[in-house]
Protein backbone atom coordinates (compact mmCIF):
# COMPACT_ATOMS: atom_id res chain seq x y z
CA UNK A 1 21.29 110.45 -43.47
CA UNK A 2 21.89 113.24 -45.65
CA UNK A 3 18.55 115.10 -46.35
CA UNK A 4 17.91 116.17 -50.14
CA UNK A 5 15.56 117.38 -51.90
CA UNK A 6 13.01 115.20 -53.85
CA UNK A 7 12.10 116.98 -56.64
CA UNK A 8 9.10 116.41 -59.46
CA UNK A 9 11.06 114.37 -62.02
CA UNK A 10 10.55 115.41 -65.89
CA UNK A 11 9.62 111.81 -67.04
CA UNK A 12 6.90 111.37 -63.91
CA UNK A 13 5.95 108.22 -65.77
CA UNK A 14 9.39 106.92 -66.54
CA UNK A 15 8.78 102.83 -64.69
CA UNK A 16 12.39 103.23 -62.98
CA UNK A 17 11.16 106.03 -60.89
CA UNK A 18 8.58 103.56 -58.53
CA UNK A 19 11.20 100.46 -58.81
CA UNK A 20 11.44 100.66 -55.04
CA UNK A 21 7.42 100.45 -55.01
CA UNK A 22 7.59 97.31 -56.80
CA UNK A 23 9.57 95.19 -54.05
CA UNK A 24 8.16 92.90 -51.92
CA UNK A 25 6.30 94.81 -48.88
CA UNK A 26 8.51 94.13 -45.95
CA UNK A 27 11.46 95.88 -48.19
CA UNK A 28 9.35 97.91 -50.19
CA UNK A 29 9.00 101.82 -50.48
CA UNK A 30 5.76 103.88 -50.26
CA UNK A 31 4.76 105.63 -53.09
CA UNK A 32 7.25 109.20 -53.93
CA UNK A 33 5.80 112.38 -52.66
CA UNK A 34 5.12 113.78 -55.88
CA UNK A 35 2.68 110.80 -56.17
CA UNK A 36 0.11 113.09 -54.04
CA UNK A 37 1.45 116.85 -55.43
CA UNK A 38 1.67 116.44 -58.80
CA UNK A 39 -0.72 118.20 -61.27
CA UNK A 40 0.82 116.14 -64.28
CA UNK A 41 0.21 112.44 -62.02
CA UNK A 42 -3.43 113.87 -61.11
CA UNK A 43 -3.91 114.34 -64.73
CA UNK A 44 -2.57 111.09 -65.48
CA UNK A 45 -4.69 109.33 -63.06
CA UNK A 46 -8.08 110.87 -64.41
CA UNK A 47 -7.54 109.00 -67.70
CA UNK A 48 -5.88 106.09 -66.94
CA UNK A 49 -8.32 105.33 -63.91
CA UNK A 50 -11.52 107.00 -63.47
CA UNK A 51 -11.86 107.51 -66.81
CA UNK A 52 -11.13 103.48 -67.43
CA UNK A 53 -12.83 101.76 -64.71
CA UNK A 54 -16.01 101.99 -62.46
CA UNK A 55 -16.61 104.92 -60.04
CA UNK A 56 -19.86 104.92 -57.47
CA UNK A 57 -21.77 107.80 -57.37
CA UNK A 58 -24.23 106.99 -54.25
CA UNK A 59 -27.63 105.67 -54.29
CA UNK A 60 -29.90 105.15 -56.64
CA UNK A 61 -32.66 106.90 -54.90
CA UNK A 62 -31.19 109.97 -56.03
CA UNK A 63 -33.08 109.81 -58.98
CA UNK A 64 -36.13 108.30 -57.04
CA UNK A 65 -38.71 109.04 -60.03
CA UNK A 66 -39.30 108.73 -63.66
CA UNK A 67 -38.15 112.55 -64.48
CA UNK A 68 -35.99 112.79 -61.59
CA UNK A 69 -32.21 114.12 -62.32
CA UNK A 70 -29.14 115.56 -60.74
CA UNK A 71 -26.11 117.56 -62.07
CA UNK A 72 -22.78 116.61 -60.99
CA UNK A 73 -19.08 117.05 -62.73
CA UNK A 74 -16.47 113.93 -62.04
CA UNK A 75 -13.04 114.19 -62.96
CA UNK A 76 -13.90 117.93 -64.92
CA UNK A 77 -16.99 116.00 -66.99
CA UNK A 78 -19.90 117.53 -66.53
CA UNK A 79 -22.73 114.87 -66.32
CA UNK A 80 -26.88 114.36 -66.54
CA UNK A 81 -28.00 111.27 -64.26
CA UNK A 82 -31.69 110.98 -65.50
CA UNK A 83 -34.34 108.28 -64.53
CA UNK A 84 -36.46 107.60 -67.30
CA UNK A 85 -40.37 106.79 -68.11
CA UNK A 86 -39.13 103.29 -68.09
CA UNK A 87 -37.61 103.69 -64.69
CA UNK A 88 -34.01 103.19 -66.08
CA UNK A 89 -31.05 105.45 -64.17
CA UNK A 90 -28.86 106.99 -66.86
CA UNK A 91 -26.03 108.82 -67.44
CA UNK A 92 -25.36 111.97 -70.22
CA UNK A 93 -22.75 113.78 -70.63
CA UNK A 94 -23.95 117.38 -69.72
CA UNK A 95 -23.40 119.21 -73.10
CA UNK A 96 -26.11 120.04 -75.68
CA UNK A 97 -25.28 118.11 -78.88
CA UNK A 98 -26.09 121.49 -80.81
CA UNK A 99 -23.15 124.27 -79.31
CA UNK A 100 -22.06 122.71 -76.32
CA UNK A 101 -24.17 124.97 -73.86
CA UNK A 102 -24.58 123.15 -70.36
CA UNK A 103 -27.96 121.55 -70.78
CA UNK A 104 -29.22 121.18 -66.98
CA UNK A 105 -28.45 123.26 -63.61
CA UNK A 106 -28.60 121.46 -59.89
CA UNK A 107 -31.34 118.44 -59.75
CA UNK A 108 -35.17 118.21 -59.05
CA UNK A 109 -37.97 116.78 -62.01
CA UNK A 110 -38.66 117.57 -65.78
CA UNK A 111 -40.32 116.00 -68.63
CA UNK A 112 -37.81 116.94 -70.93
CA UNK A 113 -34.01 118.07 -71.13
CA UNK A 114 -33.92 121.53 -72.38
CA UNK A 115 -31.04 123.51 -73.39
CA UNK A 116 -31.04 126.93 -72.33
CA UNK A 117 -29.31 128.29 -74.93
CA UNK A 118 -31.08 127.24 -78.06
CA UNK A 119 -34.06 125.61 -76.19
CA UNK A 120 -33.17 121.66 -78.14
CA UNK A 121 -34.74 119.91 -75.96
CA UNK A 122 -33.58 115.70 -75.41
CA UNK A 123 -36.05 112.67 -74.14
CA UNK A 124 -35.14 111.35 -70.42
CA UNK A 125 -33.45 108.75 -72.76
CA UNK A 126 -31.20 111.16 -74.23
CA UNK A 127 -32.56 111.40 -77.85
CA UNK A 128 -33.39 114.78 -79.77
CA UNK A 129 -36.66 115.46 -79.68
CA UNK A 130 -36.80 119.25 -80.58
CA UNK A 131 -34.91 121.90 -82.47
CA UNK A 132 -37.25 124.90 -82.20
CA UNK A 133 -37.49 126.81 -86.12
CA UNK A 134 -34.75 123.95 -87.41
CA UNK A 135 -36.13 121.26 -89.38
CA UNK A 136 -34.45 117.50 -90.19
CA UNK A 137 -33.23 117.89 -93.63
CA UNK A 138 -31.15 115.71 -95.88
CA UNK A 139 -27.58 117.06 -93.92
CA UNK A 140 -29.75 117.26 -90.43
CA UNK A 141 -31.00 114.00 -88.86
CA UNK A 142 -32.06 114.68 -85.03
CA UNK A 143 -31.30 110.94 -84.53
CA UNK A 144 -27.70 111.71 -84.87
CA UNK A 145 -27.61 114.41 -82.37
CA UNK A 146 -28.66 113.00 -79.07
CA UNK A 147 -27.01 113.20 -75.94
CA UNK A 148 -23.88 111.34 -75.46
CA UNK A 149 -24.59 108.31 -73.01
CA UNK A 150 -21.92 107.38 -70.31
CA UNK A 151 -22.40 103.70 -69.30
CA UNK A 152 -24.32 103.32 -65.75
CA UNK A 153 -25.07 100.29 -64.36
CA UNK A 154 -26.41 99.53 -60.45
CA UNK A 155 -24.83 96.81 -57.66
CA UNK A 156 -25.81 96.69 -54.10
CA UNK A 157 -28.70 99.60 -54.69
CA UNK A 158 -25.48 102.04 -55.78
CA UNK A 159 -25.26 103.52 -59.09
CA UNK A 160 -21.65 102.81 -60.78
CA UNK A 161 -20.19 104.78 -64.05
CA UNK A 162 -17.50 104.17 -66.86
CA UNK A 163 -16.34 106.51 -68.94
CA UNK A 164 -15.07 103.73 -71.22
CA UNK A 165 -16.91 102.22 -73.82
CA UNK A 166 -14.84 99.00 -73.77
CA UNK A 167 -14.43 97.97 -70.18
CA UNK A 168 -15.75 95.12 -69.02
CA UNK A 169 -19.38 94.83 -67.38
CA UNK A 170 -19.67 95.96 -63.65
CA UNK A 171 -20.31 92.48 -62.88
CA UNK A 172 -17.16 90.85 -64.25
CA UNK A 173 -14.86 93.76 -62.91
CA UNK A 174 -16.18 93.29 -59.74
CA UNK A 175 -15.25 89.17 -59.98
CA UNK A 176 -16.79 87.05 -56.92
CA UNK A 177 -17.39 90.50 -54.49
CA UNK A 178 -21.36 90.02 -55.59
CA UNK A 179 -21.41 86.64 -54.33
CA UNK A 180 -19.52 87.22 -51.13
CA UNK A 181 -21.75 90.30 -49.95
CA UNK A 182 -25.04 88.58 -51.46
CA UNK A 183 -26.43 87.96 -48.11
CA UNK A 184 -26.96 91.35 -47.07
CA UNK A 185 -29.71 91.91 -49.79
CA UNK A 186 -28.36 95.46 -50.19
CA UNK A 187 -30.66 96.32 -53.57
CA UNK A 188 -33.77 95.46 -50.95
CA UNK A 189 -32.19 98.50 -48.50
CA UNK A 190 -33.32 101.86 -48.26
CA UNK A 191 -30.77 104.89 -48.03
CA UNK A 192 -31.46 107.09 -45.00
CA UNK A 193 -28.70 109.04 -45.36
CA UNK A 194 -26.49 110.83 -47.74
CA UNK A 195 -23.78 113.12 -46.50
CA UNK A 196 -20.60 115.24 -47.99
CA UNK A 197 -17.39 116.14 -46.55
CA UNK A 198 -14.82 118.07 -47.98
CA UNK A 199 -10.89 117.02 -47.56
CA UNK A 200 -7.87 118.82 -48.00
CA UNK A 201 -5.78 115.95 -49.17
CA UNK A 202 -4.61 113.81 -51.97
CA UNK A 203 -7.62 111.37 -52.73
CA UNK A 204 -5.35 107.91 -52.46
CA UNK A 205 -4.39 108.92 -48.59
CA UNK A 206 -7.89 109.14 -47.59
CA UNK A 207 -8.36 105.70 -49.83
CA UNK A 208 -4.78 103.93 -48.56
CA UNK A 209 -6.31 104.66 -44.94
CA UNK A 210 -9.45 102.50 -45.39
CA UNK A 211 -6.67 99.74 -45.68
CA UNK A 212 -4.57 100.72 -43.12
CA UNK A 213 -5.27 98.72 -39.58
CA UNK A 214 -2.05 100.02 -37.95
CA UNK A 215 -3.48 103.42 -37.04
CA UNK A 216 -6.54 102.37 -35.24
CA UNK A 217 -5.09 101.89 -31.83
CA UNK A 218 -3.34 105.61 -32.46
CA UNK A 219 -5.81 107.66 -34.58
CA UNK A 220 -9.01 106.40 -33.22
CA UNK A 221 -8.35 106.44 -29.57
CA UNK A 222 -11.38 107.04 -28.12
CA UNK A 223 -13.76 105.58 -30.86
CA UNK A 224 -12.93 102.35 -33.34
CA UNK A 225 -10.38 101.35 -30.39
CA UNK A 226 -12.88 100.90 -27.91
CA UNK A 227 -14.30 97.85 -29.20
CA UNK A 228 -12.45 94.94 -29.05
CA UNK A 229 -11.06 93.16 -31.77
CA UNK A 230 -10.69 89.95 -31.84
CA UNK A 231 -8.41 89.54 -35.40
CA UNK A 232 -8.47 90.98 -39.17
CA UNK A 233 -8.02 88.96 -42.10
CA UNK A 234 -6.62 90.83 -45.04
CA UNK A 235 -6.93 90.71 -48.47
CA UNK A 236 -5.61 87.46 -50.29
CA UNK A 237 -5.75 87.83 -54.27
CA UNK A 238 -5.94 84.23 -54.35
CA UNK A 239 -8.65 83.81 -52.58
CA UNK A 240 -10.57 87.08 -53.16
CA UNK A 241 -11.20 87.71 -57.09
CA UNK A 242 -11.96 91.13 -58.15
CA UNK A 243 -11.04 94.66 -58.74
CA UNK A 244 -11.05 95.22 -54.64
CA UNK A 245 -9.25 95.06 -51.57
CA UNK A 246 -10.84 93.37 -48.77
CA UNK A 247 -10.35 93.20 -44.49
CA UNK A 248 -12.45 91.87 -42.17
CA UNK A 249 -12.52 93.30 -39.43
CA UNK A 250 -13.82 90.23 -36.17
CA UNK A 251 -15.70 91.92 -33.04
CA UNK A 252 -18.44 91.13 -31.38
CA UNK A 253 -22.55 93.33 -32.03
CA UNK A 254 -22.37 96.48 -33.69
CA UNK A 255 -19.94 99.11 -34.27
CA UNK A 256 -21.97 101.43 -35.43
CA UNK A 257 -22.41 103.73 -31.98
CA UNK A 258 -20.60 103.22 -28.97
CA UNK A 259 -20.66 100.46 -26.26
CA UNK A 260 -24.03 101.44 -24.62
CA UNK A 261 -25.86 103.20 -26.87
CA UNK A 262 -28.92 102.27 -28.60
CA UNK A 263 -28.29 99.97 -32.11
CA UNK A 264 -30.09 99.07 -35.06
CA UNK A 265 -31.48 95.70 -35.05
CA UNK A 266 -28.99 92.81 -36.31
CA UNK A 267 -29.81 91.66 -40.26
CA UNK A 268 -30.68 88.35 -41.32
CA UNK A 269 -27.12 87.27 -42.21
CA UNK A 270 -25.92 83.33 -41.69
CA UNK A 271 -23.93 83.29 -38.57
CA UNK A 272 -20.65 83.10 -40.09
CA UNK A 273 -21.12 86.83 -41.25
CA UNK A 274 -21.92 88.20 -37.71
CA UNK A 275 -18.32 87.92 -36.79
CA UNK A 276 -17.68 91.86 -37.03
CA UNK A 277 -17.49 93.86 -40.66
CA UNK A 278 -16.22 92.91 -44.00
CA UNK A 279 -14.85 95.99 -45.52
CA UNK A 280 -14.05 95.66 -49.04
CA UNK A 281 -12.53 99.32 -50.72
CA UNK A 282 -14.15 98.75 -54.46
CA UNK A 283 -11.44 100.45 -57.03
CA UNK A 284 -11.63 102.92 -58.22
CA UNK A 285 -13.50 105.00 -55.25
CA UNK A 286 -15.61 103.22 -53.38
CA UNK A 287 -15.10 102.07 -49.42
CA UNK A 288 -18.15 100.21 -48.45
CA UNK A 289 -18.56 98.40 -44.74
CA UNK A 290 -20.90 95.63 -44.54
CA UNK A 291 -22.22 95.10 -40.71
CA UNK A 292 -23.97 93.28 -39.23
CA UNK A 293 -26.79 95.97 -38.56
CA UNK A 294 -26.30 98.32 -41.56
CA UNK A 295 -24.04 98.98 -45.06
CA UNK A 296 -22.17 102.30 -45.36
CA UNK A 297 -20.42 103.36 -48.35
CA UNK A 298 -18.27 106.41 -48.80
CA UNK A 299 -17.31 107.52 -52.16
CA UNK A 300 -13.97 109.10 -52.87
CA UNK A 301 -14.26 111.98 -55.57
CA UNK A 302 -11.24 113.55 -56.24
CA UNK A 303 -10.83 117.05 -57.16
CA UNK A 304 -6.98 117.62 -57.84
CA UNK A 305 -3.85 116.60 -56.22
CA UNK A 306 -4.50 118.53 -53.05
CA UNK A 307 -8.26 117.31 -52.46
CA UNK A 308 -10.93 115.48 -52.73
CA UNK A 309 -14.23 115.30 -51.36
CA UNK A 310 -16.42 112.19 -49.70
CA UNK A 311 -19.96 111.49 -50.20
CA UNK A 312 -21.54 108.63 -47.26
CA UNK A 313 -24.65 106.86 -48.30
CA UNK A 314 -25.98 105.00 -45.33
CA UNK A 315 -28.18 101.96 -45.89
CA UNK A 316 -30.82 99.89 -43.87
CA UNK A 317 -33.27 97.36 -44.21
CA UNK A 318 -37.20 98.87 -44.42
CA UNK A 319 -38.19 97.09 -41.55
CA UNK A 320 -35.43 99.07 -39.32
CA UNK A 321 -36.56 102.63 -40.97
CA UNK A 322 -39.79 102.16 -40.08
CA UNK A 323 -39.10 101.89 -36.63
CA UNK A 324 -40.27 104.15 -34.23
CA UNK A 325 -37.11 104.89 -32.66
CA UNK A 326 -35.38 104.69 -36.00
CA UNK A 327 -34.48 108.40 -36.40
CA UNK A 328 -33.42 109.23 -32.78
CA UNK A 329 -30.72 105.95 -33.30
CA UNK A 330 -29.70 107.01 -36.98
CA UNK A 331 -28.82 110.40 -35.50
CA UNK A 332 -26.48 108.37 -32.88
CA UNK A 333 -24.74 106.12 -35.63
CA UNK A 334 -24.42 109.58 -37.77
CA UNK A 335 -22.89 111.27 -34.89
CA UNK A 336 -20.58 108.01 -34.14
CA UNK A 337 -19.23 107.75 -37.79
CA UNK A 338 -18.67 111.99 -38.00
CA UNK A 339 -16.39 111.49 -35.23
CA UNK A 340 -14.44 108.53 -36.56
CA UNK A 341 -14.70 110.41 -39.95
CA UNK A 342 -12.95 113.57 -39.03
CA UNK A 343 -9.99 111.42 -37.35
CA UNK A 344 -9.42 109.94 -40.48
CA UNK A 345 -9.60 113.22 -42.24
CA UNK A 346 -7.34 114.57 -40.24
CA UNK A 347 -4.84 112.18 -40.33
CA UNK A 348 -5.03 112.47 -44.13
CA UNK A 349 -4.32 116.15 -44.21
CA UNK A 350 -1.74 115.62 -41.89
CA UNK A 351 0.10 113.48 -44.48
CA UNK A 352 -0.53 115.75 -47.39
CA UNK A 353 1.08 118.75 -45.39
CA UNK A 354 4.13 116.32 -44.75
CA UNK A 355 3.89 114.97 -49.03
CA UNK A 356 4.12 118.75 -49.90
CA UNK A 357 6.97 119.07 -47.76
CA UNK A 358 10.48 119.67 -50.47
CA UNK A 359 12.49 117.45 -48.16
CA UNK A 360 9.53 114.58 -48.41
CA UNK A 361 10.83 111.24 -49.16
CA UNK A 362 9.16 107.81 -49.71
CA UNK A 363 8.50 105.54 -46.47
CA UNK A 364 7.87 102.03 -45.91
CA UNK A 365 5.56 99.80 -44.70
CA UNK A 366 4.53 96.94 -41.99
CA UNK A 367 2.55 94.21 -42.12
CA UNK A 368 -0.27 95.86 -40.32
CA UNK A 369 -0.33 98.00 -43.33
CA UNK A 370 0.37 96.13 -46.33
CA UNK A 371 -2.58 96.60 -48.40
CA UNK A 372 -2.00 100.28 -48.67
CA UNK A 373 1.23 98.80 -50.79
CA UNK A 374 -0.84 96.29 -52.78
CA UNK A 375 -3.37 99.75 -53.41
CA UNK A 376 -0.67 101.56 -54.44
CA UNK A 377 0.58 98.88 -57.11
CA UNK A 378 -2.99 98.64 -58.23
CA UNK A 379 -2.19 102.02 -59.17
CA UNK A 380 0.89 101.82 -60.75
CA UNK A 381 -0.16 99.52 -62.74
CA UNK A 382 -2.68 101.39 -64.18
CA UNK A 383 -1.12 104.91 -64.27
CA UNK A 384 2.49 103.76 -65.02
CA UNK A 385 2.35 100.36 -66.32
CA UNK A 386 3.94 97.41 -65.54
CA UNK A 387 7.42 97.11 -63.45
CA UNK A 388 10.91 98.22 -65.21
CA UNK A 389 12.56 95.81 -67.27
């Protein structure tokens, strides 16, 4: 085969350029390299899907008291997340309503949200409360100048955003997902961990990966691949109604540290659920692992076509924190899941070094790893539209 060069095409969002996405998987084509190099399909991707759908943004013990915030920027939007006196987590964007001066720095407790700049200060509910030597006047009305709320909801003890007004309630985008992972009683948990690692790669190859069972055998060697597994069930869209992608994943005990190590206690699931982990990848950014001991979920933030950066909330019942022994095992499981972790990165970067590559051309895919190509039409879908006429 002659190699070529696959260049950036001018009309990136031109349908007939992904046609050979949008075959059946067995004949189907990966997604083109400029999928994961692209400035213009990053862009594109910011408002078509993380500005359109629900992102997690880790626990809400974050924000553990009335007062309590943090300062974070997703997708270049600088944004408040504020509990208030009435114990409600919200979300601002992080511009005064007066000059557009950032309004708060980093995270810890306050009464009030002050501006530095002009010292307007907002409620922990976002409204105007003062506008030092300004009075309200017939053209000024500090009830039209509070902060500009981003919608915030919380599922499984995680706090969830949406940029858009419009979008359907977390609930109903997340269809019968609730239901299914109900027994785990995740909004009773406690988080006992929160962790970040940086990647140099494309955010979707880190995300396709969580999909992917074909590289455990190679990638994870001398980790996942010890434990025997007995099956996986993947993802039917029949059968499994939401914006996600499920696998389970059927083993016997824990995962969470290796064969021989000390493990958390199992949780008071029905025995049909202590088969192994469920692993459902939440879109737009959120891989979450229910076990049978424990719930991990990793959030995907990306940061432009060449990186992203994941944040791991680890989760377990109050009865297994308290513990005695609790810490010295939670520093085996963290120690367990580093090691898987940086495979995975690895692997990731790997790819993005080959995507960035001029001579780069689309692949294919196998059964073992066809939900990376229903991922990648989730996408398409969303940052394309639908298939070519």
């Amino acid at each position: 085969m002659m190699m070529r060069e696959i260049k950036e095409p001018a009309d990136i969002l031109d349908p007939r350029h992904y046609d050979g996405v949008r075959r059946p998987y067995h004949s189907a084509e990966t997604l083109p390299p400029w999928c994961y190099t692209s400035q213009r399909f990053y862009e594109r991707e910011k408002d078509a899907i993380f500005k359109k759908y629900w992102n997690c943004i880790g626990h809400h013990s974050r924000v553990p008291d009335a007062g309590s915030y943090l300062t974070m920027t997703f997708c270049d939007v600088p944004l408040i997340i504020v509990r208030g006196k009435d114990m409600v987590v919200r979300a601002f964007i992080n511009s005064c309503t007066h000059r557009g001066s950032i309004i708060m720095e980093g995270e810890g407790s306050c009464n009030v949200l002050k501006c530095p700049y002009h010292a307007w200060a907002f409620s922990l509910e976002g409204d105007l409360i003062g506008t030092p030597l300004f009075e309200e006047s017939e053209h000024f009305q500090k009830a039209d100048h509070g902060l500009t709320p981003i919608r915030l909801e919380l599922w499984c003890g995680l706090m969830w955003i949406n940029f858009d007004p419009n979008a359907p309630e977390l609930a109903t985008y997340l269809g019968d997902l609730s239901d299914r992972v109900a027994p785990w009683k995740t909004e009773e948990m406690v988080c006992v961990a929160r962790r970040e690692f940086p990647v140099k790669a494309n955010w979707k190859f880190y995300a396709e990966n969580w999909s992917d069972g074909y590289h455990v055998p190679f990638v994870h060697q001398t980790t996942l691949n010890k434990k025997r597994v007995s099956k996986r069930d993947f993802h039917d869209p029949k059968i499994y109604l939401g914006n996600y992608l499920m696998h389970w994943t059927y083993f016997n005990g824990s995962r969470g540290t290796p064969e021989g190590e000390a493990k958390f206690p199992e949780l008071d699931l029905p025995p049909e659920l202590k088969i192994g982990t469920f692993f459902p990848y939440v879109h737009t950014n959120a891989m979450i692992g229910f076990a049978i001991d424990m719930v991990s979920c990793t959030e995907i933030i990306p940061e432009g076509p060449g990186a992203c950066r994941l944040f791991t909330t680890t989760m377990v019942p109050e009865s297994t924190a308290a513990l005695p022994d609790f810490q010295q095992t939670l520093e085996l499981y963290l120690k367990y899941a580093d090691k898987v972790r940086d495979e995975d990165v690895i692997a990731a970067e790997r790819q993005q070094r080959g995507a960035e590559s001029a001579l780069n051309r689309p692949g294919c895919f196998t059964p073992q790893d066809k939900l990376v190509h229903d991922h990648d039409l989730w996408i398409l879908d969303r940052v394309v539209g639908n298939a070519a006429p």
